[in-house]
Protein backbone atom coordinates (compact mmCIF):
# COMPACT_ATOMS: atom_id res chain seq x y z
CA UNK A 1 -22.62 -2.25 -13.76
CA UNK A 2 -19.50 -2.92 -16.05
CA UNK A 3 -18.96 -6.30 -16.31
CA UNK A 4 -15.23 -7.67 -15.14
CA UNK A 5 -14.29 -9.45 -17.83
CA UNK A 6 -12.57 -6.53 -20.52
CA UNK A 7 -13.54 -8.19 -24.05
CA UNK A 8 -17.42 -7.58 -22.38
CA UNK A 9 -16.50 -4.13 -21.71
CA UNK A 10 -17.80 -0.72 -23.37
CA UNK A 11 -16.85 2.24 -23.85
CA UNK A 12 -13.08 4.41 -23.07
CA UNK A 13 -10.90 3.40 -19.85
CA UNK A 14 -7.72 4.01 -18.65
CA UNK A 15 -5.53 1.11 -17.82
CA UNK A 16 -1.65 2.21 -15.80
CA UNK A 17 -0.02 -0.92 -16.71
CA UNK A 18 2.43 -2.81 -15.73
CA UNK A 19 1.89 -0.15 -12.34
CA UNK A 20 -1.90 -1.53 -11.85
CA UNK A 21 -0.92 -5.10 -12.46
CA UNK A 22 1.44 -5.44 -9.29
CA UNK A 23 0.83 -5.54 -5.32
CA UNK A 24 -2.72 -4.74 -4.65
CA UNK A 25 -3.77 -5.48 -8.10
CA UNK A 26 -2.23 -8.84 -7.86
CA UNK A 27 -5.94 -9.75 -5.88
CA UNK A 28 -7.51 -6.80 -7.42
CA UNK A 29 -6.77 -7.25 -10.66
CA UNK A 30 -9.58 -4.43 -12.40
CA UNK A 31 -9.45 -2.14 -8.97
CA UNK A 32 -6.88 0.43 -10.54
CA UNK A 33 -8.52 0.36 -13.94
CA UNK A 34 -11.45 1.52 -12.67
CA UNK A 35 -10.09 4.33 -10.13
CA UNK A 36 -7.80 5.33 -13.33
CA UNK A 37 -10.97 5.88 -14.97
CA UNK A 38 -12.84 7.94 -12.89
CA UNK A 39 -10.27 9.85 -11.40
CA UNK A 40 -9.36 11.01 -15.54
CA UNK A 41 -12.62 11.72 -16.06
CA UNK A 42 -12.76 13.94 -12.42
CA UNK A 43 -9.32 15.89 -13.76
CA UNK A 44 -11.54 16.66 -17.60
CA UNK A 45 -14.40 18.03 -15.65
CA UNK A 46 -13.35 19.32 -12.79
CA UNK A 47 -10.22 20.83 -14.24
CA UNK A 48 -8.33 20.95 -11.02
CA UNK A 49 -4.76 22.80 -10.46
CA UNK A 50 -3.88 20.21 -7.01
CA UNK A 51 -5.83 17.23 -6.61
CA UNK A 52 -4.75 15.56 -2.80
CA UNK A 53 -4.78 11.74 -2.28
CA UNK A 54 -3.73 9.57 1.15
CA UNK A 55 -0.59 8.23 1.29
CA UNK A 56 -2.52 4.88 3.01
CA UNK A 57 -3.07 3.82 -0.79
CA UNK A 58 0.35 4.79 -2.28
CA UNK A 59 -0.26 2.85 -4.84
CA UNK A 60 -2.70 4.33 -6.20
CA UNK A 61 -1.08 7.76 -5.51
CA UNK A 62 1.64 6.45 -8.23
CA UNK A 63 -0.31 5.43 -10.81
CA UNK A 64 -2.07 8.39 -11.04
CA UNK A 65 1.07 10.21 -10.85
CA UNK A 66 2.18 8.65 -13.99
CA UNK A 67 -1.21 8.68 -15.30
CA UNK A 68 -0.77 12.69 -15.05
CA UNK A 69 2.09 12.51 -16.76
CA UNK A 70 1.78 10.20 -19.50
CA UNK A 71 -1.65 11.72 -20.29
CA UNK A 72 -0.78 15.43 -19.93
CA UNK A 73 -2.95 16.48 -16.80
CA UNK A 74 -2.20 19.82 -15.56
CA UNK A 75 -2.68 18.62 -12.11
CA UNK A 76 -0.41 18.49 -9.60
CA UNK A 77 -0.35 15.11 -7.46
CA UNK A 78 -0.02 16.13 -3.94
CA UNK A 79 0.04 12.99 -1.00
CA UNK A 80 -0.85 13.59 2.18
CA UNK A 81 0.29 11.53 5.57
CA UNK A 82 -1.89 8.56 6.50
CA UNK A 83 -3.98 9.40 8.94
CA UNK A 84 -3.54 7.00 12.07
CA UNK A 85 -5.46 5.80 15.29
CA UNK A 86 -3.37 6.46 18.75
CA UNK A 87 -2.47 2.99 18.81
CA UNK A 88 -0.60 3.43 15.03
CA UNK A 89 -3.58 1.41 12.97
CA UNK A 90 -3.89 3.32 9.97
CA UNK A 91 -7.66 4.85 10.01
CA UNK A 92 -9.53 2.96 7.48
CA UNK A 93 -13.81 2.82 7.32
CA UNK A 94 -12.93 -1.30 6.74
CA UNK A 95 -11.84 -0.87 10.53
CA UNK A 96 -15.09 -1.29 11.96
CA UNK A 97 -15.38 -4.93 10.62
CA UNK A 98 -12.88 -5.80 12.98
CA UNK A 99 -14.36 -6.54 15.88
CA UNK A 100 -13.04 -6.07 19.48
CA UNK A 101 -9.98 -9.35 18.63
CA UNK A 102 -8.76 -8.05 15.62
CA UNK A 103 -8.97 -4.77 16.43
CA UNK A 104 -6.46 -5.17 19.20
CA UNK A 105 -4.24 -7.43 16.79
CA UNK A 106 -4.60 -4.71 14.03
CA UNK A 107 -1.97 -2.58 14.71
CA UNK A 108 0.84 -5.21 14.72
CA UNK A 109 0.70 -4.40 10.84
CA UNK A 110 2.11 -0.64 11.85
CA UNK A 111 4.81 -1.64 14.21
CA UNK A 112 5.86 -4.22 11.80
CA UNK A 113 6.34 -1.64 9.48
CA UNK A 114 8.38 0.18 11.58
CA UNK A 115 10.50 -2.51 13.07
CA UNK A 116 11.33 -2.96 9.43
CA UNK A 117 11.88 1.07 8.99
CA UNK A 118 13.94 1.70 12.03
CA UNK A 119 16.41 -1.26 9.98
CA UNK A 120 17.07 0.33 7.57
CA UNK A 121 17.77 3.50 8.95
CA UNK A 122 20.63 1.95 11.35
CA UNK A 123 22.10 -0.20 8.08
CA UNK A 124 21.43 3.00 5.63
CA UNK A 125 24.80 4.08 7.78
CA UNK A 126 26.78 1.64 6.38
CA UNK A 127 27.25 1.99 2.92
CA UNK A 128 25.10 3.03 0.04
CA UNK A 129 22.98 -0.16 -0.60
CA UNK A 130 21.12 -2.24 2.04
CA UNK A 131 19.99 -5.89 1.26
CA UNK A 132 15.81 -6.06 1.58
CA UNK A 133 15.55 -9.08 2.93
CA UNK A 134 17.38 -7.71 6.33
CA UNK A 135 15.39 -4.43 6.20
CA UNK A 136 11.94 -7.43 5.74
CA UNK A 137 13.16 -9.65 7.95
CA UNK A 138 12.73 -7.58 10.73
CA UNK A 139 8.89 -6.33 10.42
CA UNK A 140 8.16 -10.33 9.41
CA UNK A 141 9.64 -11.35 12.98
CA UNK A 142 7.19 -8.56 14.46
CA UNK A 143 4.43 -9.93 12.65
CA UNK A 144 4.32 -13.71 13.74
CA UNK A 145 2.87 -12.76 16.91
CA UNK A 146 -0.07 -11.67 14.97
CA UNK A 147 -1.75 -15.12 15.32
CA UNK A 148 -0.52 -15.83 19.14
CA UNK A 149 -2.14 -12.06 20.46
CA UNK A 150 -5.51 -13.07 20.79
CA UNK A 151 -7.41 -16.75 20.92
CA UNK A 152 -9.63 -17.57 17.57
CA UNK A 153 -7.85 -14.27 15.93
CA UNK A 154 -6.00 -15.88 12.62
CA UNK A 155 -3.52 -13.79 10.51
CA UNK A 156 -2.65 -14.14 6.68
CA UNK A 157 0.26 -12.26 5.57
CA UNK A 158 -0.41 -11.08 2.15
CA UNK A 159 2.90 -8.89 0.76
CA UNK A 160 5.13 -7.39 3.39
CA UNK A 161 7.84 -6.10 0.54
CA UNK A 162 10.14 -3.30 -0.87
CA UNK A 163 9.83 -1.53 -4.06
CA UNK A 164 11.17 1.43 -6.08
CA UNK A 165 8.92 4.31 -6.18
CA UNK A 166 8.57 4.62 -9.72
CA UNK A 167 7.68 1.19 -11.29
CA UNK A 168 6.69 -0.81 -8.10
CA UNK A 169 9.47 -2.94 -8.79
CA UNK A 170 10.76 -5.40 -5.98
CA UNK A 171 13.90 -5.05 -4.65
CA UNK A 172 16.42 -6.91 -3.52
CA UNK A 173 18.87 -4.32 -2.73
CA UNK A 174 18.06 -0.71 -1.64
CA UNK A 175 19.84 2.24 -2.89
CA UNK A 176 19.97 5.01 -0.05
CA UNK A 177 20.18 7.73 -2.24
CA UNK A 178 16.44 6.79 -3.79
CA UNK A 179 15.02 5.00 -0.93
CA UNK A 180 12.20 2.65 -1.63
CA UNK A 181 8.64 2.23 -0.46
CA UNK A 182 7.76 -0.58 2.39
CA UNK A 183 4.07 -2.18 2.23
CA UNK A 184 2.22 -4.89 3.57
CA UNK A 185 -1.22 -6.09 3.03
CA UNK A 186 -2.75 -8.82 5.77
CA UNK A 187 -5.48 -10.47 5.36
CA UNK A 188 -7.86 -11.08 9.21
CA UNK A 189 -9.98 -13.78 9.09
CA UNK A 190 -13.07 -14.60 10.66
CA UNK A 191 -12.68 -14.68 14.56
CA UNK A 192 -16.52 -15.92 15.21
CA UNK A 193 -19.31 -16.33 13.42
CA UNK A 194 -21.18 -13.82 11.48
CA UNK A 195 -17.15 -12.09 10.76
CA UNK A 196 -16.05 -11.88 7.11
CA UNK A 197 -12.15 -11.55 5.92
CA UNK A 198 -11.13 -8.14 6.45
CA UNK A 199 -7.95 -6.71 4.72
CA UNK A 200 -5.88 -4.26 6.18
CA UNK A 201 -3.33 -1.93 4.18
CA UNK A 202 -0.41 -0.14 5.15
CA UNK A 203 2.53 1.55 4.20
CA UNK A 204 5.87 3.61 5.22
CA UNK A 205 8.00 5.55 2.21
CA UNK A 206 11.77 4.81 3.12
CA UNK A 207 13.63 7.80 2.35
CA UNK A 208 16.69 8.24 0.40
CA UNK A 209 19.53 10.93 0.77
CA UNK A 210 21.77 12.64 -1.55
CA UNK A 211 25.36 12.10 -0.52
């Protein structure tokens, strides 16, 4: 395998930086280098005209948006919704690591999400910028009945932030006209024995309107 540590490395890779460098690559520091990689080397053989990624990973879907562009792909980037369970849990093949617990705790991650979407869409009304941390504040009061839902089920918040959809920036003010993106990351751990971590991802794009 290729070994972590770059000055070890061989051989041609693509690195999206400072993209790769922020929210999921904060505590997966080589993950995006790699997909970079092998998602370049898909485009030179494959040669695509649309190539179709989940919106569930939107980070990923912007770094290889700018990787298109800053490398000249002639690809088109198209995202596609996330799909989700009935219950809102965004489908994921890390789900079935849950367990029964988690499973039913899971979901709290979605309707955080939207407590914190259906915000902004009532301040959005008000003006043309919106302070994050009223937008955040409302999916974080959602989520601290993660660790009271179920008995031995214990929640780690990871992120729960805004960002620009361009650079991944934070932000601490939203501009309605661009909107942002809104993600979270939790981390479940073990409920019993013979359960590992899990992570669970998730994300909603805010939109912005022209006015």
């Amino acid at each position: 395998g290729i070994p972590l540590q770059e000055s070890l490395q061989r051989g041609a890779f693509v690195t999206v930086q400072p993209l790769a460098s922020k929210l999921e690559g904060i505590s997966r520091p080589h993950f995006f280098r790699g997909v970079a990689t092998v998602v370049a080397k898909l485009f030179n053989i494959v040669m695509p005209e649309r190539a179709y990624f989940g919106q569930k990973d939107v980070q990923q879907s912007v770094i290889l948006r700018r990787m298109v562009r800053d490398l000249q792909f002639p690809v088109e980037i198209r995202v596609c919704a996330t799909g989700r369970e009935e219950d809102g849990l965004a489908r994921s093949s890390r789900n079935i690591y849950l367990g029964e617990k988690r499973r039913r705790v899971a979901p709290l991650l979605f309707h955080a999400l939207r407590a914190s979407e259906l915000e902004y869409e009532k301040l959005k009304t008000q003006g043309d910028a919106v302070e994050a941390h009223k937008v955040l504040a409302k999916g974080l009061e959602v989520l601290k009945y993660a660790n009271r839902m179920e008995e031995g089920v214990k929640v780690e918040v990871e992120y729960f932030t805004l960002a620009d959809s361009e650079e991944l920036e934070t932000l601490e003010t939203l501009d309605v006209k661009k909107g942002a993106i809104l993600s979270a990351a939790l981390s479940m751990l073990p409920s019993k024995d013979g359960e590992g971590t899990v992570r669970i991802i998730d994300n909603i794009i805010l939109r912005g309107e022209e006015r």
